[in-house]
N, C-alpha and C. Protein backbone atom coordinates (compact mmCIF):
# COMPACT_ATOMS: atom_id res chain seq x y z
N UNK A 1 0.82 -1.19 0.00
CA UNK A 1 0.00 0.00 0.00
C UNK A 1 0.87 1.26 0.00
N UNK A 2 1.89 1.47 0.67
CA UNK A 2 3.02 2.40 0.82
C UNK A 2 3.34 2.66 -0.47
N UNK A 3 3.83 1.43 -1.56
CA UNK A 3 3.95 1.61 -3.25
C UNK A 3 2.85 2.46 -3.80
N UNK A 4 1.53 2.29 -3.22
CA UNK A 4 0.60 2.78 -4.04
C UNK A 4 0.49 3.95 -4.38
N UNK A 5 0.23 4.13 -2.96
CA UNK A 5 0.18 5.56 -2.26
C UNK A 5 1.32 6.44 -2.88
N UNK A 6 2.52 6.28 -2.71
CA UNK A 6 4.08 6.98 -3.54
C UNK A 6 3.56 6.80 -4.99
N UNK A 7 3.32 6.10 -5.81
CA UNK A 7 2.72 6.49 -6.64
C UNK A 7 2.07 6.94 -7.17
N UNK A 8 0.85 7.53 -6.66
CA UNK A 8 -0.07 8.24 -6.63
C UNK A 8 0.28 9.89 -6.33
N UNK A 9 1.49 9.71 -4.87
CA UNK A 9 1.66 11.42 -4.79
C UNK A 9 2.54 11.84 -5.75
N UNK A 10 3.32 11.13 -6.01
CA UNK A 10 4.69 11.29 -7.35
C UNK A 10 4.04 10.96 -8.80
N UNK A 11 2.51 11.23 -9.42
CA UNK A 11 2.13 10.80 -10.50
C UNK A 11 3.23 11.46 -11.43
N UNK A 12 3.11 12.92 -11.26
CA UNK A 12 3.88 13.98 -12.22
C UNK A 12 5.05 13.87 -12.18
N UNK A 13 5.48 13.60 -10.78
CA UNK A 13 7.44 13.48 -10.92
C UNK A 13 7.35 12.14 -10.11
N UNK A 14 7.61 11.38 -11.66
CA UNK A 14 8.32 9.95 -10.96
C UNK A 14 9.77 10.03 -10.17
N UNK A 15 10.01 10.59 -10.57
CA UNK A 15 11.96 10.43 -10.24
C UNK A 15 11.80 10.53 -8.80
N UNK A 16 10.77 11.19 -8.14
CA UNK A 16 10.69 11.40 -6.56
C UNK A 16 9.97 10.64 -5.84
N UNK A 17 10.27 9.18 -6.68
CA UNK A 17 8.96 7.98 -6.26
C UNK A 17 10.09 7.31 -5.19
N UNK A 18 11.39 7.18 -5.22
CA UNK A 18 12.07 6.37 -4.37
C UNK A 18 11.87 7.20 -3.06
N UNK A 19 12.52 8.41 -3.08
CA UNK A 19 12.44 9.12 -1.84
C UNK A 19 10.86 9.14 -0.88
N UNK A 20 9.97 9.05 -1.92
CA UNK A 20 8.73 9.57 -1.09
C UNK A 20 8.29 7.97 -0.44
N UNK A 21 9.04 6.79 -1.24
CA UNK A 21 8.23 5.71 -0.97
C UNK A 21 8.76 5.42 0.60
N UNK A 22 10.16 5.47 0.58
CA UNK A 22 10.96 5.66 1.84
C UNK A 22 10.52 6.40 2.83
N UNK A 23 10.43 7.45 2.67
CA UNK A 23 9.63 7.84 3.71
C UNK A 23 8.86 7.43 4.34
N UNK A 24 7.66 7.14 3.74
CA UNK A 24 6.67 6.54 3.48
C UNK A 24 6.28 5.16 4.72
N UNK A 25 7.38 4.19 3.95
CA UNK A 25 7.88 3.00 4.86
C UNK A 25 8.72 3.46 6.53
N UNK A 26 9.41 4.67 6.18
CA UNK A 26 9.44 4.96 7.68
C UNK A 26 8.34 5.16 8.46
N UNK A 27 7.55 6.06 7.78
CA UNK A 27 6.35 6.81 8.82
C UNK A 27 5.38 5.55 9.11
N UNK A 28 5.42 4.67 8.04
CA UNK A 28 4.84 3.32 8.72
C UNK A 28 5.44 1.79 9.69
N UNK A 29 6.63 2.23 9.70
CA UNK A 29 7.28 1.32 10.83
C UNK A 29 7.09 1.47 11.86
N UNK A 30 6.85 3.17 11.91
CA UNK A 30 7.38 3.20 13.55
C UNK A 30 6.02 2.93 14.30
N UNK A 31 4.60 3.31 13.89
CA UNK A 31 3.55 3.05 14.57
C UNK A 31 3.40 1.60 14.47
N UNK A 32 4.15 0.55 14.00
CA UNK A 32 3.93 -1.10 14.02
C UNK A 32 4.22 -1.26 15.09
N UNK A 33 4.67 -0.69 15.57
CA UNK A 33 5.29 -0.99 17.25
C UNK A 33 4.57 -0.87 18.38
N UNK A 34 3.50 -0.53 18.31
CA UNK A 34 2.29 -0.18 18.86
C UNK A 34 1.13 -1.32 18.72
N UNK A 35 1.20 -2.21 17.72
CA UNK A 35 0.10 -3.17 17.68
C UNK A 35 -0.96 -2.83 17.44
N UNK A 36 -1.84 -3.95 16.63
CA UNK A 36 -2.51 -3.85 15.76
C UNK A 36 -3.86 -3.00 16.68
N UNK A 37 -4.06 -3.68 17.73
CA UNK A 37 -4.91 -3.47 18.47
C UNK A 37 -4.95 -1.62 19.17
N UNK A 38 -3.74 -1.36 19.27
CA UNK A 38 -3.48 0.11 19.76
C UNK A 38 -3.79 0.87 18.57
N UNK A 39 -3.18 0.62 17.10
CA UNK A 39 -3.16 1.58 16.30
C UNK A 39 -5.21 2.02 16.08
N UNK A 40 -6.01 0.64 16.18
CA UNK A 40 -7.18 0.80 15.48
C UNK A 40 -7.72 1.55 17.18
N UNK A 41 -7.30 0.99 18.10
CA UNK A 41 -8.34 2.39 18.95
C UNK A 41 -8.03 3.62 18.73
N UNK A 42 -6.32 4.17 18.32
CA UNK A 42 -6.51 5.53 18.16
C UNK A 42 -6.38 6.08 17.04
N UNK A 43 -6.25 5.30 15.73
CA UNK A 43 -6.26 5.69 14.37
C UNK A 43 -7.72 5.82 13.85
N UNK A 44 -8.48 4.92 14.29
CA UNK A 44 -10.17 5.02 13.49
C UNK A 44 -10.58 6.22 14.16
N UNK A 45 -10.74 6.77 15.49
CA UNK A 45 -11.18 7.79 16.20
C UNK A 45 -11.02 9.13 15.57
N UNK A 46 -9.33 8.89 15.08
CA UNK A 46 -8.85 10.27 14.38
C UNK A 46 -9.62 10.54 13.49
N UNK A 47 -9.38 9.27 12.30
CA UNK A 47 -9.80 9.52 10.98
C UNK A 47 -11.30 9.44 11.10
N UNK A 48 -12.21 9.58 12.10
CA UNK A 48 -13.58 9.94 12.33
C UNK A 48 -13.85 11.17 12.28
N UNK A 49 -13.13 11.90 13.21
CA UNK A 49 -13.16 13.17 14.06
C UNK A 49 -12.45 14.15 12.13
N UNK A 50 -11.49 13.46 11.59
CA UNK A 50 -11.08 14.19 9.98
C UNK A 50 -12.07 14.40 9.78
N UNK A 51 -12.64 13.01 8.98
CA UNK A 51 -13.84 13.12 8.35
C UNK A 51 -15.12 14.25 8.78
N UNK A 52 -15.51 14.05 9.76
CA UNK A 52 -16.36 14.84 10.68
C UNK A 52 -16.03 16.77 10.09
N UNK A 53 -14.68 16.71 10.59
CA UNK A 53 -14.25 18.67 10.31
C UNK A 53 -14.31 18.60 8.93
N UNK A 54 -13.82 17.56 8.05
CA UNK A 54 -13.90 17.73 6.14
C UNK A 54 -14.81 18.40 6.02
N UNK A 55 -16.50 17.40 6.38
CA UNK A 55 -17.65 17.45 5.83
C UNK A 55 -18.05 18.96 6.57
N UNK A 56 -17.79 19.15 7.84
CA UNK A 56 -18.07 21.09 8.06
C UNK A 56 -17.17 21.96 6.97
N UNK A 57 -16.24 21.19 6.75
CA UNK A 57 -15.55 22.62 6.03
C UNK A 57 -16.36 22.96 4.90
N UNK A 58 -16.16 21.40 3.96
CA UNK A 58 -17.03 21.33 2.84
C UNK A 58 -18.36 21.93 2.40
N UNK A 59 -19.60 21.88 3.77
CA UNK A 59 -20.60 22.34 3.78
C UNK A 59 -20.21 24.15 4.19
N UNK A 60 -19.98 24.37 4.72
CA UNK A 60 -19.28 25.72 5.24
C UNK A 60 -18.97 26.42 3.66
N UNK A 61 -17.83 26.24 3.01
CA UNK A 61 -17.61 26.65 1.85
C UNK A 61 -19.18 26.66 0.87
N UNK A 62 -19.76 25.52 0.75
CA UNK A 62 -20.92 25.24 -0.48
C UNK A 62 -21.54 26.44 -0.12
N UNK A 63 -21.98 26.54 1.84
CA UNK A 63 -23.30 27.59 2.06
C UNK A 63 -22.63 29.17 1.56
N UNK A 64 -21.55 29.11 1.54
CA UNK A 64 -20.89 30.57 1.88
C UNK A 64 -20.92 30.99 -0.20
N UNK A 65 -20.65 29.91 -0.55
CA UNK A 65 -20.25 30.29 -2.31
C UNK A 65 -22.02 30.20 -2.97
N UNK A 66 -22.49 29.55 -2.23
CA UNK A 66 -23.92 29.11 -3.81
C UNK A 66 -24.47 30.40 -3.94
N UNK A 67 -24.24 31.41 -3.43
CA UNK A 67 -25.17 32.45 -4.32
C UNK A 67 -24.04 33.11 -5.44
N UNK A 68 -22.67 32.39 -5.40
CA UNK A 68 -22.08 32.90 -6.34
C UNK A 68 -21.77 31.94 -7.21
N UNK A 69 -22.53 30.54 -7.10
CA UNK A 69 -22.66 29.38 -7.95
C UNK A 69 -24.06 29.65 -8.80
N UNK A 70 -24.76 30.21 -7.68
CA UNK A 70 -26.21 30.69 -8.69
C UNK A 70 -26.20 31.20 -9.89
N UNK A 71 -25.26 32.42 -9.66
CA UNK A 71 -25.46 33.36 -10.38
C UNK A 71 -24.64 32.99 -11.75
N UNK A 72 -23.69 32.45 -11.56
CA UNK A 72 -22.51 31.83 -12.33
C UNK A 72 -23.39 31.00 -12.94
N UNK A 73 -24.63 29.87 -12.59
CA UNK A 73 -25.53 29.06 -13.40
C UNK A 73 -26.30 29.44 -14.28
N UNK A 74 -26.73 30.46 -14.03
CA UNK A 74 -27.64 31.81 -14.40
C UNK A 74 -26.58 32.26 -15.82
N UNK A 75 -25.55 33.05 -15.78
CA UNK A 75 -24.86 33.53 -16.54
C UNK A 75 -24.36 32.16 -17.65
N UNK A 76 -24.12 30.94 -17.46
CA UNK A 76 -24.36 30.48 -18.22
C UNK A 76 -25.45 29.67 -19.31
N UNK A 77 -26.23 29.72 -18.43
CA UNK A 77 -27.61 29.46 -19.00
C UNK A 77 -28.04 30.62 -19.90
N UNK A 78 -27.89 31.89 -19.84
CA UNK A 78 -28.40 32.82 -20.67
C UNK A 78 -27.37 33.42 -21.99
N UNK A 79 -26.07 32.27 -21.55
CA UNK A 79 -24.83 32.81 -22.74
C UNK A 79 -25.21 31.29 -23.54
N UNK A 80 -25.74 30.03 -22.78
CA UNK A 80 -25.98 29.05 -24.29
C UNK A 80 -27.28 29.60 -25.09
N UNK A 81 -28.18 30.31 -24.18
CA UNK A 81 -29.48 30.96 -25.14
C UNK A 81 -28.84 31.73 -26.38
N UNK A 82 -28.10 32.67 -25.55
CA UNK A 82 -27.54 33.63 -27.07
C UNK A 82 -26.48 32.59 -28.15
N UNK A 83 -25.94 31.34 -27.56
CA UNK A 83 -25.48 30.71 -28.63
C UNK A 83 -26.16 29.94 -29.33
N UNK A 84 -27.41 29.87 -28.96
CA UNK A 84 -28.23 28.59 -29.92
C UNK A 84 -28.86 29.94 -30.70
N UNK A 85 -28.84 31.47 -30.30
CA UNK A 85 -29.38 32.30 -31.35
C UNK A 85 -28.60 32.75 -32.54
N UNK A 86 -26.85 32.65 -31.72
CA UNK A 86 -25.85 33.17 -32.89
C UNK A 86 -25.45 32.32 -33.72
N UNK A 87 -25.91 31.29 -33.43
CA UNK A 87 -25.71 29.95 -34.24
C UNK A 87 -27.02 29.38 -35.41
N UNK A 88 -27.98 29.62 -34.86
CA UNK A 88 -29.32 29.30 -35.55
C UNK A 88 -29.43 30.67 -37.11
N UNK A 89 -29.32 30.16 -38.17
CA UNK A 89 -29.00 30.79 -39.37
C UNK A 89 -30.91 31.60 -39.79
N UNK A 90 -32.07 31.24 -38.96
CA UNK A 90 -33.01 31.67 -39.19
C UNK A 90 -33.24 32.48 -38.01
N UNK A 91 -32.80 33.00 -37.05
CA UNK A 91 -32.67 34.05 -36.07
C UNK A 91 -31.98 35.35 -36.29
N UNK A 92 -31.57 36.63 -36.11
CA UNK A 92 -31.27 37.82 -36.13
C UNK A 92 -30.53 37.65 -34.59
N UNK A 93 -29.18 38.00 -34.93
CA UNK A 93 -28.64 38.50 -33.94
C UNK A 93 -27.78 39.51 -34.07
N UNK A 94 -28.21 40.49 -32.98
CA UNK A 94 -27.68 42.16 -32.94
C UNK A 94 -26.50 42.23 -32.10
N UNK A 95 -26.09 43.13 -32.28
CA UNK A 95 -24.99 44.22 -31.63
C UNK A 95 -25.56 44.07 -30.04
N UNK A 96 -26.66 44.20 -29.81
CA UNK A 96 -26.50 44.36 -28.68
C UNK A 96 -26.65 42.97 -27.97
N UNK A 97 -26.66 41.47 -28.67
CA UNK A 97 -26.50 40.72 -28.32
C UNK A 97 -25.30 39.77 -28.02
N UNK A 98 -24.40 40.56 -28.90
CA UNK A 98 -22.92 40.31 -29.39
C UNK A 98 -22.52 41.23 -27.51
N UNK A 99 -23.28 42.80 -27.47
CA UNK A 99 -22.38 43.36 -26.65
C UNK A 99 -22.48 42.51 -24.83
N UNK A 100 -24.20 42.02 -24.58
CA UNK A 100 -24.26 41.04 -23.57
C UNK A 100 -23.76 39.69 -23.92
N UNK A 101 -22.85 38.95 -24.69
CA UNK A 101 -22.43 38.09 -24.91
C UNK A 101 -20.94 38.44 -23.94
N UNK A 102 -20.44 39.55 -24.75
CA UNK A 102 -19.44 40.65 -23.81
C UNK A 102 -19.33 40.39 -22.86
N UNK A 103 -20.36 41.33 -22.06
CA UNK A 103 -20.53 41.28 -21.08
C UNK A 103 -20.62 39.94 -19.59
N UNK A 104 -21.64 38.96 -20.32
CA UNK A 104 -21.44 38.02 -19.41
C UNK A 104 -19.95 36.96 -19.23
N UNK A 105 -19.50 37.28 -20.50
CA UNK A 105 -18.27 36.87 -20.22
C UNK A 105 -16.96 36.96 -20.14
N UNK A 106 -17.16 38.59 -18.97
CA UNK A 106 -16.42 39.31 -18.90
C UNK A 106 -16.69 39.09 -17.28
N UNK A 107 -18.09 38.94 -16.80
CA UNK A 107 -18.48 38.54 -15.62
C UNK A 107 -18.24 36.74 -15.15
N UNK A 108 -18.18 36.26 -16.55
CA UNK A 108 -17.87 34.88 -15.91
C UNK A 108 -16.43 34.15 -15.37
N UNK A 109 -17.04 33.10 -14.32
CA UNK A 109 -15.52 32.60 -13.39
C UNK A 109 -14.97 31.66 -14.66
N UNK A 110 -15.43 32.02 -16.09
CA UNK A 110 -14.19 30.71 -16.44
C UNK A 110 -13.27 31.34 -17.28
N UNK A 111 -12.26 30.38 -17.11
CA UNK A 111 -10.97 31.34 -17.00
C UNK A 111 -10.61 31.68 -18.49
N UNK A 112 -11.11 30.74 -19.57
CA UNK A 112 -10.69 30.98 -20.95
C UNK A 112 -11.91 31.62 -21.46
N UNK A 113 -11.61 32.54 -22.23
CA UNK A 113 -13.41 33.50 -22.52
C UNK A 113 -13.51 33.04 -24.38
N UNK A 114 -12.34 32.62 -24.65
CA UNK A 114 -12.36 32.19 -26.15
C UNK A 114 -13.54 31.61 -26.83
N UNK A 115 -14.53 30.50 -25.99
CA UNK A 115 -15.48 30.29 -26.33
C UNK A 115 -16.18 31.34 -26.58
N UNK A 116 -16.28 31.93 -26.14
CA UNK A 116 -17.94 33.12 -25.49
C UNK A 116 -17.40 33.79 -26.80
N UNK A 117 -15.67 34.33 -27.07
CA UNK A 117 -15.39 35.18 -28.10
C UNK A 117 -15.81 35.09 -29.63
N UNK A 118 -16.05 33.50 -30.14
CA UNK A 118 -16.63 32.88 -31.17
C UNK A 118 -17.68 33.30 -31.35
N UNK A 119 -18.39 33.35 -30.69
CA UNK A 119 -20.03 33.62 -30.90
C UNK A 119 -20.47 35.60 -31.22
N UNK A 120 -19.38 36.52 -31.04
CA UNK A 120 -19.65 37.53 -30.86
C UNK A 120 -19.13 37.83 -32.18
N UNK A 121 -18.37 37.11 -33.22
CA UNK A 121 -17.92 37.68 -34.39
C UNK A 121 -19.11 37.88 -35.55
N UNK A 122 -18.78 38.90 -36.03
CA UNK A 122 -19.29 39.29 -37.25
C UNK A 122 -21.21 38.98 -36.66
N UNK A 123 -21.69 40.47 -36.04
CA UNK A 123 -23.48 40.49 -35.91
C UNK A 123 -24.04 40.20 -37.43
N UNK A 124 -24.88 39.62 -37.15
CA UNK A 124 -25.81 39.85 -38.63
C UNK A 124 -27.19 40.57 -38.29
């Protein structure tokens, strides 16, 4: 499991798979010494009590961001409308649909706007 694990943290840089696996095998020797029976009363407790603070953090973050996940849902929902209009050859699309095309994705969290930029060339 120690192999696995080093493989997994070293996906990108293998070359740092020996060192990390070593480690690795240290940080797991030394709690063998403790027995099987010691490690599971105070290892499961921990990794309860992790789990436990994860799932607050996790929920903590979701409550604190969704009105800026809303809105972000919102802004894309109303930039595929204007693309099924700048795209659809029996629709009219204006300048000022080209300029809220702009706009929302000038407001949106994603990081490449190149898409959104396609759709704003040449109004008809």
């Amino acid at each position: 499991m120690f192999y696995a694990l080093g493989k997994r943290l070293t996906r990108k840089r293998s070359k740092r798979l020996r060192g990390v696996f070593i480690t690795l095998v240290l940080f797991g020797f030394v709690p063998s010494f403790f027995g099987f029976r010691g490690l599971v009363a105070h290892v499961y407790p921990a990794l309860g009590y992790l789990r436990l603070i994860s799932i607050g953090v996790i929920a903590t973050g979701w409550f604190r961001r969704r009105g800026h996940m809303s809105a972000e849902a919102q802004r894309r929902l109303r930039l595929q409308v204007l693309a099924d209009r700048r795209l659809d050859p029996r629709r009219k699309f204006t300048q000022a649909r080209a300029d809220e095309i702009r706009r929302l994705s000038s407001e949106s969290k994603v990081p490449n706007a190149e898409p959104h930029a396609v759709l704003i060339i040449d109004p008809a």
